[in-house]
PDB file of N, CA and C in Angstrom:
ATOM      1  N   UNK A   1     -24.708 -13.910   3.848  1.00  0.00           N
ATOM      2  CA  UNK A   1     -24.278 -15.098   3.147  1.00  0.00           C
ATOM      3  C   UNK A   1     -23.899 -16.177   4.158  1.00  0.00           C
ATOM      4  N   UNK A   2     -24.623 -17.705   4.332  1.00  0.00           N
ATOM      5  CA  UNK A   2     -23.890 -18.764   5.192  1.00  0.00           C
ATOM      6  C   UNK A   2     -22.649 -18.769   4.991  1.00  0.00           C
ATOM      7  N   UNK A   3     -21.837 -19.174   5.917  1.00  0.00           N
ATOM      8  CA  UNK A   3     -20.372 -19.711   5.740  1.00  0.00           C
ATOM      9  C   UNK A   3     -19.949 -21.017   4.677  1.00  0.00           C
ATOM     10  N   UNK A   4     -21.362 -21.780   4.565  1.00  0.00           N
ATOM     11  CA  UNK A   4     -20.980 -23.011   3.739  1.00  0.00           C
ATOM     12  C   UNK A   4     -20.980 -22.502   2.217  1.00  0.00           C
ATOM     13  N   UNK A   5     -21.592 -21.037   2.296  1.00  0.00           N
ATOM     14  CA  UNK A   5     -21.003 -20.759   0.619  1.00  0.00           C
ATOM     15  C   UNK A   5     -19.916 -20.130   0.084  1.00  0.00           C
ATOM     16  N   UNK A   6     -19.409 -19.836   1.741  1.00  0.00           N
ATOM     17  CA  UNK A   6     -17.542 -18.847   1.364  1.00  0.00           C
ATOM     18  C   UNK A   6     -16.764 -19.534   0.538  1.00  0.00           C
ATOM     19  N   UNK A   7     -16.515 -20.962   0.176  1.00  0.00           N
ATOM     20  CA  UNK A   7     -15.903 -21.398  -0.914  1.00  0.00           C
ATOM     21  C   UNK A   7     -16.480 -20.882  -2.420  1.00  0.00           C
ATOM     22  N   UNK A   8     -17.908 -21.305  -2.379  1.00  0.00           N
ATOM     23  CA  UNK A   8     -18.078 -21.014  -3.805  1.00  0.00           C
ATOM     24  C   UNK A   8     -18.133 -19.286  -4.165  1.00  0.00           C
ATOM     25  N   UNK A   9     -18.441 -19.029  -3.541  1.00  0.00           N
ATOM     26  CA  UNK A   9     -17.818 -17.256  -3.122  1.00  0.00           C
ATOM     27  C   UNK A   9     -16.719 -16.606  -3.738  1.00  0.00           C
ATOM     28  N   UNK A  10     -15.825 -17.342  -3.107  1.00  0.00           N
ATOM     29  CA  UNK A  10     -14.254 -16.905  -2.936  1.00  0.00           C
ATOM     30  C   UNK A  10     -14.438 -17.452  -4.607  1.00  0.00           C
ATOM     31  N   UNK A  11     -14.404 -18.420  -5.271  1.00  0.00           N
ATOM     32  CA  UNK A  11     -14.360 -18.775  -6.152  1.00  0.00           C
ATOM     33  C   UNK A  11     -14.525 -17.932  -7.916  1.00  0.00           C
ATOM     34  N   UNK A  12     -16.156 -17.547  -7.462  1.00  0.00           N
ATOM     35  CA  UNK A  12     -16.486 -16.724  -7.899  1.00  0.00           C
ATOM     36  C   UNK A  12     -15.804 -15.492  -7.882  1.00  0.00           C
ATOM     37  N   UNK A  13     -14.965 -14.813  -7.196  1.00  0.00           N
ATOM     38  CA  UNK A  13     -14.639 -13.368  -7.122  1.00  0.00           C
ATOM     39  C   UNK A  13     -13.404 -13.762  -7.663  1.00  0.00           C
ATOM     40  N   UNK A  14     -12.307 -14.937  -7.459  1.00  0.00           N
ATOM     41  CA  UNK A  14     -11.450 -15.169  -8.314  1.00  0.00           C
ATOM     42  C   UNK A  14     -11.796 -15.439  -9.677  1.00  0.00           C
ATOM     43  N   UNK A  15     -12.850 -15.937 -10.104  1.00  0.00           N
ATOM     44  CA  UNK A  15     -13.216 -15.846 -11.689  1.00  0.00           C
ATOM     45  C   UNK A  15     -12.929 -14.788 -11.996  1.00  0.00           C
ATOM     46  N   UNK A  16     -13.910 -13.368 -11.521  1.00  0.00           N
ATOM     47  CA  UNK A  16     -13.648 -12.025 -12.298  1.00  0.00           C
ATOM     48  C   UNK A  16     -12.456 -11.349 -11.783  1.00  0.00           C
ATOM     49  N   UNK A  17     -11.559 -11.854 -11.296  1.00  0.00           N
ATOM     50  CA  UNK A  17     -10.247 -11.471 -10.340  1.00  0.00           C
ATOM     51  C   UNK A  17     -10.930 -10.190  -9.281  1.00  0.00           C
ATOM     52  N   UNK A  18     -11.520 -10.315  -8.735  1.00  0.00           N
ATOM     53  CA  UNK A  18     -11.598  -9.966  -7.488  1.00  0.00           C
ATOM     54  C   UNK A  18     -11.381 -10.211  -6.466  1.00  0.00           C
ATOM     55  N   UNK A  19     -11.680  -9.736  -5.102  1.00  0.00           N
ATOM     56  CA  UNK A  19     -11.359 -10.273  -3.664  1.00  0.00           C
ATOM     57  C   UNK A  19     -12.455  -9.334  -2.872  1.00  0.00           C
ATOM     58  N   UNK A  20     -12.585  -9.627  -2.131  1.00  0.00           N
ATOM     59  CA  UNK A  20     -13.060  -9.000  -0.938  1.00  0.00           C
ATOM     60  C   UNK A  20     -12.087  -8.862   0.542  1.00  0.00           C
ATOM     61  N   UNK A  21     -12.634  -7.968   1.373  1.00  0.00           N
ATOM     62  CA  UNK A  21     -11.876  -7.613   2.707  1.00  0.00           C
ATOM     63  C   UNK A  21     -12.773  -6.770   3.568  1.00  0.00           C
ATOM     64  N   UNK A  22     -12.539  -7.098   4.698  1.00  0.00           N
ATOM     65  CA  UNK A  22     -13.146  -6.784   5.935  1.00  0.00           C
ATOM     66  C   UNK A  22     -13.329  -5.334   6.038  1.00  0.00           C
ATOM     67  N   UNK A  23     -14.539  -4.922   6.518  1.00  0.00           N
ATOM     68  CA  UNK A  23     -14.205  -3.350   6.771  1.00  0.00           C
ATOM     69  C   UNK A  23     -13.086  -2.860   7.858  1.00  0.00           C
ATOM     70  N   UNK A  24     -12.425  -3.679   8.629  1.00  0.00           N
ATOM     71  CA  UNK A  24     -11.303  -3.460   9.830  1.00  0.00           C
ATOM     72  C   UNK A  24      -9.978  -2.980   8.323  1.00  0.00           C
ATOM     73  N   UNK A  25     -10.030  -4.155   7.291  1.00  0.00           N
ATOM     74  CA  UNK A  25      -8.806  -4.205   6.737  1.00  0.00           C
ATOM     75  C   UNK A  25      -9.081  -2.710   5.864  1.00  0.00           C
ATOM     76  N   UNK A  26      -9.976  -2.866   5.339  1.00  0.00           N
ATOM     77  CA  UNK A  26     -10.716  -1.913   4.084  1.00  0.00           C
ATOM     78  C   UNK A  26      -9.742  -0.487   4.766  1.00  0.00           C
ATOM     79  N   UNK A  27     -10.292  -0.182   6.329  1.00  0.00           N
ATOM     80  CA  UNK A  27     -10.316   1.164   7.167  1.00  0.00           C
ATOM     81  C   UNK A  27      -8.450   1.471   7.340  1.00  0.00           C
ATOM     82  N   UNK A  28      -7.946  -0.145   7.556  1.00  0.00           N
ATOM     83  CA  UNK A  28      -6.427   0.272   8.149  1.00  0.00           C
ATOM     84  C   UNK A  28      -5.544   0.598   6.802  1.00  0.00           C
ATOM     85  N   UNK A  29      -6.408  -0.042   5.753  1.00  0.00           N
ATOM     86  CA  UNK A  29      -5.318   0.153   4.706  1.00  0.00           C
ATOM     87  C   UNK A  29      -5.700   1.430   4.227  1.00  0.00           C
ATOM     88  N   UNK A  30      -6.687   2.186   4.123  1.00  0.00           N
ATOM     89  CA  UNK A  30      -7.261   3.418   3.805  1.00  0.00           C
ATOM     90  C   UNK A  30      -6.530   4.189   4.825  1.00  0.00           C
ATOM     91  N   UNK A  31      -6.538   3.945   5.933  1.00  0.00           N
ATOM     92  CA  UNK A  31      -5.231   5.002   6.952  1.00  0.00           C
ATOM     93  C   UNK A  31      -3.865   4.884   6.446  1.00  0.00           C
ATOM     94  N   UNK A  32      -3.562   3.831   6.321  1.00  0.00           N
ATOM     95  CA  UNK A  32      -2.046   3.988   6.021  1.00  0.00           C
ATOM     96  C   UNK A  32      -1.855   4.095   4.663  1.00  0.00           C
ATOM     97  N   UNK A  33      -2.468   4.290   3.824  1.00  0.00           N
ATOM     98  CA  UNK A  33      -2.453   5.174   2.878  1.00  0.00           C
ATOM     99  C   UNK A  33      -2.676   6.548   2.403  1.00  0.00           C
ATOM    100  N   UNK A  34      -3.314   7.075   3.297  1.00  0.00           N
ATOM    101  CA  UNK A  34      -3.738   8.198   3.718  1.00  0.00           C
ATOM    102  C   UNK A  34      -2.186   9.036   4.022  1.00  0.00           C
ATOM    103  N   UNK A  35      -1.824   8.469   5.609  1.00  0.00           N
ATOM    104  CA  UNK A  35      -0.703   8.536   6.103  1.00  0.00           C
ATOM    105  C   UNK A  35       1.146   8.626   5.122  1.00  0.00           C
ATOM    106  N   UNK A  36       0.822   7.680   4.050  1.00  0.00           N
ATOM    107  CA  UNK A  36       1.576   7.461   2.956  1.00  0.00           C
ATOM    108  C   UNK A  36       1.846   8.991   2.011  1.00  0.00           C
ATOM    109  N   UNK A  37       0.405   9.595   1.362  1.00  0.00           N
ATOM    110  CA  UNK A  37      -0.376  10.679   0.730  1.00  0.00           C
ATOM    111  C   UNK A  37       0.799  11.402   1.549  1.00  0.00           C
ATOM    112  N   UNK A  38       0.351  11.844   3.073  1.00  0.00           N
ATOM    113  CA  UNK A  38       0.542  12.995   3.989  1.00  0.00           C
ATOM    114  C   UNK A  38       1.738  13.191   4.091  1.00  0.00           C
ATOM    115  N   UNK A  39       2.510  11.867   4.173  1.00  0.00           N
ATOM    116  CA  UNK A  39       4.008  11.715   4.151  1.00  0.00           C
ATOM    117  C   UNK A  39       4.744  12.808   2.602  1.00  0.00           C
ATOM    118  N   UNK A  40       4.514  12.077   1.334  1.00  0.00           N
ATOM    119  CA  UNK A  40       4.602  12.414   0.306  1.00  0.00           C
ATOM    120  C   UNK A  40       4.096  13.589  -0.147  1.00  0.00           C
ATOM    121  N   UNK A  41       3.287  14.153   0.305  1.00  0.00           N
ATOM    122  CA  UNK A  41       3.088  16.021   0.057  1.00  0.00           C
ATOM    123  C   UNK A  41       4.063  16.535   0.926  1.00  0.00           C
ATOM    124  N   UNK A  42       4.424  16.309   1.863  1.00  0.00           N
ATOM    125  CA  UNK A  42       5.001  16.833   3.163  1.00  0.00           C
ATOM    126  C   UNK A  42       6.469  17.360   2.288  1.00  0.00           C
ATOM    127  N   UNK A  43       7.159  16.249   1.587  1.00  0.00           N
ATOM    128  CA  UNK A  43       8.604  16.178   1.227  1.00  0.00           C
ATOM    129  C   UNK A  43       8.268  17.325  -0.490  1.00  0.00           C
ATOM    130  N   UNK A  44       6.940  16.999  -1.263  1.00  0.00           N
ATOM    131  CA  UNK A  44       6.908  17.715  -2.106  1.00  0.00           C
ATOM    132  C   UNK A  44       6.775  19.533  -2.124  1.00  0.00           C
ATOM    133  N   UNK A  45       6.147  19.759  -0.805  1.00  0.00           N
ATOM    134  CA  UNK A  45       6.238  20.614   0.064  1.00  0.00           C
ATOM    135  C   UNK A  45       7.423  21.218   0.240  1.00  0.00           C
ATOM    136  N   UNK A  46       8.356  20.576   0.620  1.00  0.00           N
ATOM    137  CA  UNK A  46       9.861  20.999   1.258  1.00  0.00           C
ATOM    138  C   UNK A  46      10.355  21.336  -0.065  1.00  0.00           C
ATOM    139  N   UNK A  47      10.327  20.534  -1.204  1.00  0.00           N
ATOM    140  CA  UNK A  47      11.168  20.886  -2.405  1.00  0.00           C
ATOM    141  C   UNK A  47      10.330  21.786  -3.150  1.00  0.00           C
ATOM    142  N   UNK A  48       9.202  22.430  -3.132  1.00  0.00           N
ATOM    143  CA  UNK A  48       8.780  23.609  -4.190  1.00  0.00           C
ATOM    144  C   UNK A  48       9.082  24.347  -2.825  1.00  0.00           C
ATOM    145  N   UNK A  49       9.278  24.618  -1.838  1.00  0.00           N
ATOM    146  CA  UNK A  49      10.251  25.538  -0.688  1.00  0.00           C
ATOM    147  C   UNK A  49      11.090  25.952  -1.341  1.00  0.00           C
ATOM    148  N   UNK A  50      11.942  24.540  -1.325  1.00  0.00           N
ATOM    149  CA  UNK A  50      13.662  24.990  -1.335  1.00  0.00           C
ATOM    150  C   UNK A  50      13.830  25.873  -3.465  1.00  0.00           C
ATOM    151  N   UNK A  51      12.882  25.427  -4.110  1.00  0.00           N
ATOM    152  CA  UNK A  51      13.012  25.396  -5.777  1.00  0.00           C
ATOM    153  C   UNK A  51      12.427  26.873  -5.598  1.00  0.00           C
ATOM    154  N   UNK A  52      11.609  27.433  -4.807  1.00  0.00           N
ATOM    155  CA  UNK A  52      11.445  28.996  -4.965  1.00  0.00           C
ATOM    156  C   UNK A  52      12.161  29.911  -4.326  1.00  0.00           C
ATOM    157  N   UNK A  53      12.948  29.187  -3.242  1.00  0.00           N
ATOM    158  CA  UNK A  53      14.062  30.375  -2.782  1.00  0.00           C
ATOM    159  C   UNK A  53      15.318  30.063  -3.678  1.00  0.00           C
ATOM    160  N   UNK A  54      15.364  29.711  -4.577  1.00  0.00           N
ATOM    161  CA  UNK A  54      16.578  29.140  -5.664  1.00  0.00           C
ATOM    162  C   UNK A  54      16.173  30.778  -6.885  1.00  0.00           C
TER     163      UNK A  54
END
Protein backbone atom coordinates (compact mmCIF):
# COMPACT_ATOMS: atom_id res chain seq x y z
CA UNK A 1 0.00 0.00 0.00
CA UNK A 2 1.65 3.78 -0.86
CA UNK A 3 1.95 5.91 2.14
CA UNK A 4 -0.34 8.58 0.44
CA UNK A 5 -3.22 6.12 1.16
CA UNK A 6 -2.43 5.57 5.07
CA UNK A 7 -5.02 8.26 5.74
CA UNK A 8 -7.77 6.86 3.80
CA UNK A 9 -6.72 3.50 5.31
CA UNK A 10 -6.66 4.38 8.79
CA UNK A 11 -10.03 5.75 8.04
CA UNK A 12 -11.48 2.93 6.72
CA UNK A 13 -10.45 0.49 9.59
CA UNK A 14 -11.95 3.11 11.98
CA UNK A 15 -15.30 2.79 10.07
CA UNK A 16 -15.50 -1.00 10.94
CA UNK A 17 -13.64 -0.17 14.34
CA UNK A 18 -10.60 -1.72 13.60
CA UNK A 19 -6.84 -0.94 13.74
CA UNK A 20 -3.93 -2.40 12.59
CA UNK A 21 -0.22 -2.91 14.20
CA UNK A 22 3.13 -3.76 13.30
CA UNK A 23 4.35 -7.24 13.47
CA UNK A 24 7.25 -5.83 16.18
CA UNK A 25 4.00 -4.64 18.26
CA UNK A 26 1.67 -7.71 17.22
CA UNK A 27 5.02 -10.12 18.65
CA UNK A 28 5.75 -7.88 22.02
CA UNK A 29 2.26 -7.77 23.00
CA UNK A 30 1.78 -11.57 22.26
CA UNK A 31 4.98 -12.04 24.73
CA UNK A 32 3.81 -10.12 27.38
CA UNK A 33 0.83 -11.71 27.38
CA UNK A 34 2.02 -14.88 27.19
CA UNK A 35 4.29 -13.92 30.18
CA UNK A 36 0.96 -12.50 31.94
CA UNK A 37 -0.85 -16.40 31.17
CA UNK A 38 2.58 -17.91 32.84
CA UNK A 39 2.47 -15.54 35.67
CA UNK A 40 -1.31 -16.41 36.44
CA UNK A 41 -1.13 -20.32 36.23
CA UNK A 42 1.96 -20.10 38.33
CA UNK A 43 -0.19 -18.50 41.48
CA UNK A 44 -3.27 -20.86 40.38
CA UNK A 45 -0.80 -23.57 40.74
CA UNK A 46 0.27 -22.59 44.29
CA UNK A 47 -3.44 -22.44 45.46
CA UNK A 48 -4.84 -25.98 44.12
CA UNK A 49 -1.23 -26.92 46.18
CA UNK A 50 -2.07 -25.33 49.20
CA UNK A 51 -6.42 -26.41 48.69
CA UNK A 52 -5.18 -30.22 48.44
CA UNK A 53 -2.99 -30.40 51.38
CA UNK A 54 -6.08 -28.71 53.31
Amino acid sequence: MPIEDEPRNIELLRAESARYITYDTLITESINSYKDYLGKQKEINELISIIERI
